[in-house]
Protein backbone atom coordinates (compact mmCIF):
# COMPACT_ATOMS: atom_id res chain seq x y z
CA UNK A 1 109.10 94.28 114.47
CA UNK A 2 107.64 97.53 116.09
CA UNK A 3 108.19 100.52 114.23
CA UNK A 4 107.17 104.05 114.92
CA UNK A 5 103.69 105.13 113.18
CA UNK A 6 104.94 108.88 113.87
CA UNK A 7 106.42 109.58 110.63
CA UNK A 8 103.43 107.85 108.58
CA UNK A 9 100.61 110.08 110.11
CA UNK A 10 102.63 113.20 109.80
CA UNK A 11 103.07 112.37 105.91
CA UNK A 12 99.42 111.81 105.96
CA UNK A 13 98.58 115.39 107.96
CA UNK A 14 101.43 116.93 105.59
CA UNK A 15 99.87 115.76 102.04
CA UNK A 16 96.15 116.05 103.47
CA UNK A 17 96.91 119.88 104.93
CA UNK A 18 99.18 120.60 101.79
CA UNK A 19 96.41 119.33 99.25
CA UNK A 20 93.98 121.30 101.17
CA UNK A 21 95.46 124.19 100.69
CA UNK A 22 96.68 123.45 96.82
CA UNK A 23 93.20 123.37 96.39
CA UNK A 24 91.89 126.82 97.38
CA UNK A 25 94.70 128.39 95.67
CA UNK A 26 94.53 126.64 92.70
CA UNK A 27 91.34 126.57 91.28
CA UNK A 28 91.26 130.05 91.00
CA UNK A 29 94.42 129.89 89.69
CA UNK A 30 94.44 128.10 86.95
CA UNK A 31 90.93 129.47 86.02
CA UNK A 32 93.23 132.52 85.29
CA UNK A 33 95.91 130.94 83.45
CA UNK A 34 93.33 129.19 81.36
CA UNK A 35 91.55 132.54 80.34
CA UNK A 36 93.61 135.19 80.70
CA UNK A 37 94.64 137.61 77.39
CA UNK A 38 97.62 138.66 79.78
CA UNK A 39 100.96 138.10 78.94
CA UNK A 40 102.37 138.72 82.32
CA UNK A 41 100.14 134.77 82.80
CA UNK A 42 103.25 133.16 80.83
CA UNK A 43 105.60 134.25 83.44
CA UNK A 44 103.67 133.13 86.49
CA UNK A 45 102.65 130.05 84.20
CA UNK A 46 106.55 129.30 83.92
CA UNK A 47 107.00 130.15 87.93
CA UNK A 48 104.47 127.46 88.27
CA UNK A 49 105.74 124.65 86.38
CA UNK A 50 109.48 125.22 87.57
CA UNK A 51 109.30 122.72 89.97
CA UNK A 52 109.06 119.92 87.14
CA UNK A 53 112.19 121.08 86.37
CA UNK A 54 114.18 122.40 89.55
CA UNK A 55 115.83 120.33 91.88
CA UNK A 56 114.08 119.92 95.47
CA UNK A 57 117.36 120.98 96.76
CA UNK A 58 117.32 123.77 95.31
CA UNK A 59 113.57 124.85 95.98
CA UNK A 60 114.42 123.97 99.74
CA UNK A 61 117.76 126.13 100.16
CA UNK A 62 115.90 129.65 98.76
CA UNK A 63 113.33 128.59 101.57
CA UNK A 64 115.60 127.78 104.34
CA UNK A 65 117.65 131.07 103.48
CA UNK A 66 114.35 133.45 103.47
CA UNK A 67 113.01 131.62 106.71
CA UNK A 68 116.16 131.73 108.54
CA UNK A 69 115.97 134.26 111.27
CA UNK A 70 119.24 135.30 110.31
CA UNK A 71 117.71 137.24 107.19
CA UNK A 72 114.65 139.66 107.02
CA UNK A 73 111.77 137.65 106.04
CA UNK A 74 112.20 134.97 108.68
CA UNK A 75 113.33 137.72 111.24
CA UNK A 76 110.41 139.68 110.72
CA UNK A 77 108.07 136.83 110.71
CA UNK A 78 110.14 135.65 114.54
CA UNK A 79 110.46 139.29 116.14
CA UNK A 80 107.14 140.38 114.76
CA UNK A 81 104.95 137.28 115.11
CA UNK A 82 106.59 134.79 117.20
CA UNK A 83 106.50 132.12 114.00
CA UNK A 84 109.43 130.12 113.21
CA UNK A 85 109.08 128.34 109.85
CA UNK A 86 112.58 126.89 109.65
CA UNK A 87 112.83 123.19 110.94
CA UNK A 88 108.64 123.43 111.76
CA UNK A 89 105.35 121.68 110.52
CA UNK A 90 104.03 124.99 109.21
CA UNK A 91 107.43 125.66 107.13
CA UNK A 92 106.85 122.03 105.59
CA UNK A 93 103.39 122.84 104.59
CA UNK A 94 104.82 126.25 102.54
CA UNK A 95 107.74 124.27 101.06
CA UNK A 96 105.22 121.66 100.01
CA UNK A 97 102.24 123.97 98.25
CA UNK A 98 105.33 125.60 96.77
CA UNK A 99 106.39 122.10 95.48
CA UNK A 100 103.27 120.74 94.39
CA UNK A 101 102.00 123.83 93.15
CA UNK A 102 102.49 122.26 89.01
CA UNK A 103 100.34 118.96 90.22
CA UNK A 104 97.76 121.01 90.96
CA UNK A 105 97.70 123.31 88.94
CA UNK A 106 98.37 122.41 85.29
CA UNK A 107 95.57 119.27 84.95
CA UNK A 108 93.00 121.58 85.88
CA UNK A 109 94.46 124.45 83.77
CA UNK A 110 94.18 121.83 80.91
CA UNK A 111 90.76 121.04 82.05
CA UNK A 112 89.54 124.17 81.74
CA UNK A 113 91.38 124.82 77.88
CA UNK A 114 89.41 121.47 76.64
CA UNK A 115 86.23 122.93 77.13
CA UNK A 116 84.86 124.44 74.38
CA UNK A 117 84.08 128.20 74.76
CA UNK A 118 80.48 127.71 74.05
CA UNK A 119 79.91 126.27 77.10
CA UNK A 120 81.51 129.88 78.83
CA UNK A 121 79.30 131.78 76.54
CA UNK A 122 76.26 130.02 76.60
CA UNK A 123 75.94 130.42 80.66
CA UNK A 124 77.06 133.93 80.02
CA UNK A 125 73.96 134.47 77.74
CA UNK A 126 72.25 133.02 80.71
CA UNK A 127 72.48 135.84 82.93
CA UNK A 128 75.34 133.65 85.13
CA UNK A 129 78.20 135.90 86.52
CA UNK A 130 82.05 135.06 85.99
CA UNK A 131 81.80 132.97 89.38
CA UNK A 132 78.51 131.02 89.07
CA UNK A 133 80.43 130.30 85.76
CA UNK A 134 83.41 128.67 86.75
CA UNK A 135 81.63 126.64 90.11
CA UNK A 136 78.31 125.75 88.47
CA UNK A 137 79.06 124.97 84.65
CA UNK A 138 82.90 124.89 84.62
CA UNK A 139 84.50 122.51 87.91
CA UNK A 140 81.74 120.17 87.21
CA UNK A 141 82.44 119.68 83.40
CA UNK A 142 86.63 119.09 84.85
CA UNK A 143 85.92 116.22 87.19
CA UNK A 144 88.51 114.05 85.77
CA UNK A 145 91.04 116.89 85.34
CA UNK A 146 90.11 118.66 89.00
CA UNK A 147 90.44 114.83 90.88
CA UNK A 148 93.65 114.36 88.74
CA UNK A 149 95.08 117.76 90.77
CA UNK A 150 93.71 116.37 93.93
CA UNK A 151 95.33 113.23 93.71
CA UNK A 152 98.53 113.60 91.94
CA UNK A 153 99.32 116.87 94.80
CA UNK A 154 98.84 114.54 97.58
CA UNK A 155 100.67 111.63 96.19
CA UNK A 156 103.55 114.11 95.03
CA UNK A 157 103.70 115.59 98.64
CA UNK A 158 103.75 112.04 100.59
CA UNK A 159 106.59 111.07 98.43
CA UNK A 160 108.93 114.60 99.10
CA UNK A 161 112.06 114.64 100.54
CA UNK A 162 114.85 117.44 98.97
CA UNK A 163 112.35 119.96 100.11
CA UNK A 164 111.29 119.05 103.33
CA UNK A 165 114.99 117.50 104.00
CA UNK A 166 116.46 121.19 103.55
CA UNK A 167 113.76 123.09 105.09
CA UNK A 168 112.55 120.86 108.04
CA UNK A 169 115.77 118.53 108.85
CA UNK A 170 114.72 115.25 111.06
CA UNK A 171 112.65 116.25 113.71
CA UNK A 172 110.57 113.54 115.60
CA UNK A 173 107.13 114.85 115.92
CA UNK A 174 107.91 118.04 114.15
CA UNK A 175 109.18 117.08 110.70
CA UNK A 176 110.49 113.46 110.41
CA UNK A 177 107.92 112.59 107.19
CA UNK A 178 108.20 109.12 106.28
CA UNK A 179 110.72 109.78 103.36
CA UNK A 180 112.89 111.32 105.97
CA UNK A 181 112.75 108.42 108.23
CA UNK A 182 113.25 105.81 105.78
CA UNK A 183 116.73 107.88 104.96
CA UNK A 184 118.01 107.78 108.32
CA UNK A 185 116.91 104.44 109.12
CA UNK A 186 119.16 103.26 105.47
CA UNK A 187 121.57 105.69 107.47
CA UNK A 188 121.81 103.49 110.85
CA UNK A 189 121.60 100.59 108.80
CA UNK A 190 118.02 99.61 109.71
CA UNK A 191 117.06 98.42 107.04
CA UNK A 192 114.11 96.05 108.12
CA UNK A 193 112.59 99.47 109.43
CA UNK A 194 113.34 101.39 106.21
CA UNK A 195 111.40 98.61 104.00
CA UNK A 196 108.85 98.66 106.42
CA UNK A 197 107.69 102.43 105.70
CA UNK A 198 109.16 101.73 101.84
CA UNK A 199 106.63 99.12 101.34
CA UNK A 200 103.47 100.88 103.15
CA UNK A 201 104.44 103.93 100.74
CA UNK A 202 104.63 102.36 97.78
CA UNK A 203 101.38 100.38 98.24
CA UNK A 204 99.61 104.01 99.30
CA UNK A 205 100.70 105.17 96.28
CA UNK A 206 99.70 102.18 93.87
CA UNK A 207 96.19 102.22 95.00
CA UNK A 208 95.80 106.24 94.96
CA UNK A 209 97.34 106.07 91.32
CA UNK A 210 94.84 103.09 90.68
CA UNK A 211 92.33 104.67 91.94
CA UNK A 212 92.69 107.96 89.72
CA UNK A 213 93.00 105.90 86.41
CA UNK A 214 90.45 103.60 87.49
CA UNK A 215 87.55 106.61 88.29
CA UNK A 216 88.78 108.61 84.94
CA UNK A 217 87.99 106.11 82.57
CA UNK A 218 85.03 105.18 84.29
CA UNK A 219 84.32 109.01 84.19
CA UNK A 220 85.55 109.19 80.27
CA UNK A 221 82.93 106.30 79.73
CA UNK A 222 80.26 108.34 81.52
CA UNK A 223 80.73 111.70 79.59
């Protein structure tokens, strides 16, 4: 049975992109939420976590609405800059940070809250500024929590669908991810081809998920 290999590599280039990405943003991040005394942190800390909660659907229609040339944001972004995010790659890849914003963010948040504060204070007293701090004492005492983010964003993004269904539709080449495909090929009844990107996904995602326990405990022994 041939199948197409499209969908697979652009879940791949989605996750690897979105995880990318997830990672700049979220360090920094959740080195805030961690340590801030602000109570506006609760708010964005709740913003954050809402998609544990929130149906994809939902998530998806607020994007598809604000990217739609029809309203300002995605008129201003068409007229202005020529960039259409509705029914693209590039609208996937903000629907999916947005998404997997929590996976990233809250295991290193809780990373950074397990270490005890001497360990802030002591390279403090050491002359080390508030970002030698957090790259050279903090993200390497967080191994287990930072590779928990990294893993559990990309394995949260290849498995999507309300989002990127909403905001991306079925798009060969553009944005037909492999969850996508495997519901239209139920749809036409294919269901040989459906199992056939079911099964490669849910392999992927037993050995990623393997992987992660299997290098935390080994890293739990270590420490």
């Amino acid at each position: 049975m041939a199948c197409d290999l499209q969908p697979l590599w652009l879940t791949f280039k989605l996750a690897a992109v979105t995880t990318g990405i997830l990672l700049v943003i979220g360090i920094p991040l959740a080195y805030w939420l961690a340590y801030s005394p602000r109570k506006l942190k609760y708010a964005i800390e709740t913003l954050v976590s809402m998609p544990l909660v929130l149906p994809p659907t939902v998530l998806g229609f607020y994007l598809l609405v604000a990217f739609s040339p029809k309203f300002y944001l995605g008129n201003f972004l068409e007229t202005q800059f020529g960039i259409r995010l509705v029914f693209s790659f590039a609208g996937l890849v903000i629907g999916s940070v947005l998404f997997s914003l929590p996976f990233m963010v809250n295991p290193i948040k809780a990373g950074f809250q397990n270490l005890p504060v001497s360990l802030m204070e002591a390279a403090y007293t050491l002359g080390k500024s508030k970002s030698e701090t957090l790259w050279k004492v903090l993200l390497p005492n967080i191994r287990p929590a930072l590779l928990t983010g990294i893993v559990m964003a990309f394995a949260h993004t290849i498995g999507e669908f309300g989002v990127v269904l909403m905001l991306g539709g079925n798009i060969p080449g553009e944005t037909r991810v492999a969850s996508i495909a495997i519901y239209g090929e139920v749809e036409a009844l294919n269901y040989a081809a459906a199992g056939y990107y079911s099964l490669i996904l849910f392999i992927l995602s037993f050995l990623i998920l393997f992987t992660l326990y299997w290098f935390n405990r080994k890293s739990l022994r270590f420490f």
